[in-house]
Protein backbone atom coordinates (compact mmCIF):
# COMPACT_ATOMS: atom_id res chain seq x y z
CA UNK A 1 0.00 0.00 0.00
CA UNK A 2 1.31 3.13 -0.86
CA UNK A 3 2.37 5.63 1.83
CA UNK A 4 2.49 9.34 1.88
CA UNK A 5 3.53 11.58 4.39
CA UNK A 6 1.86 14.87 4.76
CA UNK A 7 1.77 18.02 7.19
CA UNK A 8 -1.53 19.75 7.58
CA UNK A 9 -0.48 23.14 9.94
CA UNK A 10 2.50 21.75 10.58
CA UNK A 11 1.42 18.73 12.08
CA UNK A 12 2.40 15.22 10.74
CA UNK A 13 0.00 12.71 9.45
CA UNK A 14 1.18 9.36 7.71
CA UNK A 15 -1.76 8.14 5.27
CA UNK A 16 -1.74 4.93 3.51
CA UNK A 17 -3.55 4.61 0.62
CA UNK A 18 -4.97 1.65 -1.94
CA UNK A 19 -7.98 0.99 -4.33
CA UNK A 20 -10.38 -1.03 -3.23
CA UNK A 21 -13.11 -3.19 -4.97
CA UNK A 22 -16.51 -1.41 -5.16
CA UNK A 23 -16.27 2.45 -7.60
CA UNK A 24 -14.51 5.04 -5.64
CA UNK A 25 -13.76 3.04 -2.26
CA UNK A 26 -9.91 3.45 -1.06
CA UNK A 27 -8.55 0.98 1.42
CA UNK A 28 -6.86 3.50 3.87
CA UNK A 29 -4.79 3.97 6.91
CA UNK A 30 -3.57 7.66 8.73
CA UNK A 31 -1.20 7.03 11.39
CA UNK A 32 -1.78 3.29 11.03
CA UNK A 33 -5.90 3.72 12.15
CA UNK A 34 -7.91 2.45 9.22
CA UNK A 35 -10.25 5.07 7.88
CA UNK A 36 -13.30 4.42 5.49
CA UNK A 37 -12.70 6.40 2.45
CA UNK A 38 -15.40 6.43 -0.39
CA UNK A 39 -14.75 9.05 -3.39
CA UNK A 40 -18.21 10.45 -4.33
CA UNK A 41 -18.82 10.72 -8.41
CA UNK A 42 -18.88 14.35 -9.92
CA UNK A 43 -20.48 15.11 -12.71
CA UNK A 44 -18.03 17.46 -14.16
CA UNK A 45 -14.48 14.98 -15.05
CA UNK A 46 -12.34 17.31 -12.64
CA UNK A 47 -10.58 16.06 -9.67
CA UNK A 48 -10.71 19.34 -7.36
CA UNK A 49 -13.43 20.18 -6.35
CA UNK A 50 -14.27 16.39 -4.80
CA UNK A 51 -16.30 14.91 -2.21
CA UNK A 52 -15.06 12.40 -0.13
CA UNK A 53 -16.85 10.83 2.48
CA UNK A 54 -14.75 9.48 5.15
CA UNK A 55 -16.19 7.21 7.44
CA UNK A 56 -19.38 8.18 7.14
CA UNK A 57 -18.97 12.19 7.30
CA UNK A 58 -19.23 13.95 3.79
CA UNK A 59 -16.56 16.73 3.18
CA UNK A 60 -16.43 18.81 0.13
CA UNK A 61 -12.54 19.39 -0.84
CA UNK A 62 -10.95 22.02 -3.06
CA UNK A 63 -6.94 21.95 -3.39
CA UNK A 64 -4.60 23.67 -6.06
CA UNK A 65 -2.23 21.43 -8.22
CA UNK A 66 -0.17 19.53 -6.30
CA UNK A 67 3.99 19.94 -5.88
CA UNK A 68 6.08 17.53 -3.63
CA UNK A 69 8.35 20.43 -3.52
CA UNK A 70 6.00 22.99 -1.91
CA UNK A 71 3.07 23.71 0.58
CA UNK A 72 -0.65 23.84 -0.76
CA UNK A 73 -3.35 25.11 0.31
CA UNK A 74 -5.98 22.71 1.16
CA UNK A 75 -9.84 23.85 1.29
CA UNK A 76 -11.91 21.69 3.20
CA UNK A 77 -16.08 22.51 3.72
CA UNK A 78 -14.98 25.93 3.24
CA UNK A 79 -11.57 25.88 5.93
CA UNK A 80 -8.44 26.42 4.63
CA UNK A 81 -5.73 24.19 5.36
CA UNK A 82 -2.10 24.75 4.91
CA UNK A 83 -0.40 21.37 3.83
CA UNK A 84 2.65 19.55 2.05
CA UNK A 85 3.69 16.49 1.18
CA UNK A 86 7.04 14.72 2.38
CA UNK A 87 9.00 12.25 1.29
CA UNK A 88 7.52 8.78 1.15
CA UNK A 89 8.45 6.68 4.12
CA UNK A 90 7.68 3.82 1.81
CA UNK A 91 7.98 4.07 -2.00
CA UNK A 92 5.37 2.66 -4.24
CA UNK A 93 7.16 -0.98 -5.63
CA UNK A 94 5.30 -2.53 -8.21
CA UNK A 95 5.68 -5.93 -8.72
CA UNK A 96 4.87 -8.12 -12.21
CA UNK A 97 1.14 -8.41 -12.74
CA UNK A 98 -0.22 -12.23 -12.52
CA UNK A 99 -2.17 -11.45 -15.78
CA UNK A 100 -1.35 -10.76 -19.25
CA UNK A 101 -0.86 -6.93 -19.93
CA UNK A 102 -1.44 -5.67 -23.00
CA UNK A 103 0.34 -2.43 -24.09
CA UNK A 104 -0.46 0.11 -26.37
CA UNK A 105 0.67 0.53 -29.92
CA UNK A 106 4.33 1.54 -29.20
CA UNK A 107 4.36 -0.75 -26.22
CA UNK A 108 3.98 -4.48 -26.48
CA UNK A 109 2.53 -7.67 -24.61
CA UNK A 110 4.15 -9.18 -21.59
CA UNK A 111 3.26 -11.71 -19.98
CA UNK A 112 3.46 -13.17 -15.93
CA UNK A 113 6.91 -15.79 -16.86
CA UNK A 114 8.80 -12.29 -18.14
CA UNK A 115 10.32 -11.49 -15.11
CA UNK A 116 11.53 -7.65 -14.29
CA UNK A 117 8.47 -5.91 -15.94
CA UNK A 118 7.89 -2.84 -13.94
CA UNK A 119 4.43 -1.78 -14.63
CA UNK A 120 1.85 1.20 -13.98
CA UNK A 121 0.05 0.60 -10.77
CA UNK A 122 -2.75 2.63 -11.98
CA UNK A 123 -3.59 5.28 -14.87
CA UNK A 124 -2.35 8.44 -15.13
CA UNK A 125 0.68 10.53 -16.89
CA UNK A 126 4.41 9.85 -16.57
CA UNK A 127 6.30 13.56 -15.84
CA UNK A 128 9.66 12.44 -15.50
CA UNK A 129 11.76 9.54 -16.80
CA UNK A 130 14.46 8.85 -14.67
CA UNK A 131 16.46 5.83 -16.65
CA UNK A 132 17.72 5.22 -20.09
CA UNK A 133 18.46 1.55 -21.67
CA UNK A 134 21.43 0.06 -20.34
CA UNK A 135 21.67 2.06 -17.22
CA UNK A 136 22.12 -0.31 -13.93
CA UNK A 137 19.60 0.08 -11.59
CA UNK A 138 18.64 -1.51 -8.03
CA UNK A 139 15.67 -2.93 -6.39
CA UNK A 140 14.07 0.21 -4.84
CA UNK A 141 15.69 3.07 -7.60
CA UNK A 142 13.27 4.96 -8.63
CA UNK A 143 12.77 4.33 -12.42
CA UNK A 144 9.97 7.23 -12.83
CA UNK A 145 7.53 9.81 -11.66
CA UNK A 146 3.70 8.75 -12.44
CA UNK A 147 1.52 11.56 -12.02
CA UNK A 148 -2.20 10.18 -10.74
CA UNK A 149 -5.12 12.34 -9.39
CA UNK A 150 -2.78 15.37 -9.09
CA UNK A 151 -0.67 13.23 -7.04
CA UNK A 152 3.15 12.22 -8.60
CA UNK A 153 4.08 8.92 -7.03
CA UNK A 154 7.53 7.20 -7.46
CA UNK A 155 7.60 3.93 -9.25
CA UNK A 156 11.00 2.17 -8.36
CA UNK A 157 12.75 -1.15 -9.48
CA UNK A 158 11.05 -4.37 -8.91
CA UNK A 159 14.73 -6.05 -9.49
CA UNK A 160 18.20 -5.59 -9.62
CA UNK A 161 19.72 -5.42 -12.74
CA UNK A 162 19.66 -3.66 -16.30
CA UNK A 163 17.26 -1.48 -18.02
CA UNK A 164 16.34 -3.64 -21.48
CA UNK A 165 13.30 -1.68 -22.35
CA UNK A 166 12.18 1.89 -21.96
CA UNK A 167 8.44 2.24 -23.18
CA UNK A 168 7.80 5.97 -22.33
CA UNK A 169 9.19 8.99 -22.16
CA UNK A 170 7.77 11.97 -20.12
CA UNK A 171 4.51 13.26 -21.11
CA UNK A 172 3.26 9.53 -21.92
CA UNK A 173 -0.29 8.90 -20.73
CA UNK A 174 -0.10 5.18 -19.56
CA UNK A 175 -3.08 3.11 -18.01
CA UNK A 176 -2.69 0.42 -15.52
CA UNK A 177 -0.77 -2.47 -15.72
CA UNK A 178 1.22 -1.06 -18.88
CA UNK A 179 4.56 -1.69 -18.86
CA UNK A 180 7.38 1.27 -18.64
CA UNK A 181 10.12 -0.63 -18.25
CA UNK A 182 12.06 -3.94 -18.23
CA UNK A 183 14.82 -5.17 -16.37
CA UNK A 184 17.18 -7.84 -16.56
């Protein structure tokens, strides 16, 4: 599960965060208490303003773009919240999917026996390619920056090894389960 850690006013909060079966439910932890989270549908195809409803209790959030890098400003039922992301305690390590992935056009099929595909854990926009073929990389390197519901998450090295394969560049819109890179 994927772990962020965050300051709102200055204090820390440490929020784990997965998708769960069932449209818009998020299997989620902050400071290790599990929290019902259930992302309400909007009817325009914008991700601020959203409603979440967290364990039970709706809240209606507005937030600017998001920047690891800086504070935000966080509006939440009309109270504004200073916050900023740190870095991850726990990077986001994806491991080979036990299905068949199929790519798109300029990408191609993998399947579970090809060992060392790192893939997308979910859909979104790569903004920053950190590897080239041939470069060495270890487990836990991070290989590149996904960008996903205003949120840029690190995808890292499932394996030791050598980059083989580089399937996007920045800028590439990728869906889940494609695959950026390989690794021998």
């Amino acid at each position: 599960m994927p772990e962020y850690n965050i300051l709102i006013e200055n204090r820390p909060y440490k929020v784990e965060l997965a998708k769960k079966e069932g449209e818009g439910f998020f299997e989620t932890k902050v400071n290790d208490k599990p929290v019902e989270v259930k992302l309400e549908k909007s009817e325009k195809a914008v991700i601020s303003p959203l409603t979440l409803k967290v364990s039970g209790k709706t809240y209606q959030i507005e937030m600017e773009r998001l920047d690891r890098r800086t504070p935000f400003t966080l509006k939440v039922n009309n109270a504004l919240f200073r916050a900023q992301l740190k870095e991850s305690a726990k990077k986001t390590a994806v491991q080979t999917p036990t299905l068949k992935v199929v790519a798109k056009a300029e990408r191609r099929q993998v399947t579970v026996a090809e060992e060392g595909a790192v893939v997308a854990p979910m859909a979104g926009k790569i903004v920053s390619v950190k590897v080239k073929k041939g470069d060495a990389v270890k487990s836990g390197d991070v290989i590149c920056i996904l960008e996903a519901m205003k949120m840029e998450n690190e995808i890292t090295a499932t394996k030791t090894g050598k980059v083989q394969e580089v399937n996007v560049t920045d800028g590439t819109p990728v869906n889940d389960g494609d695959v950026l890179v390989l690794i021998k």
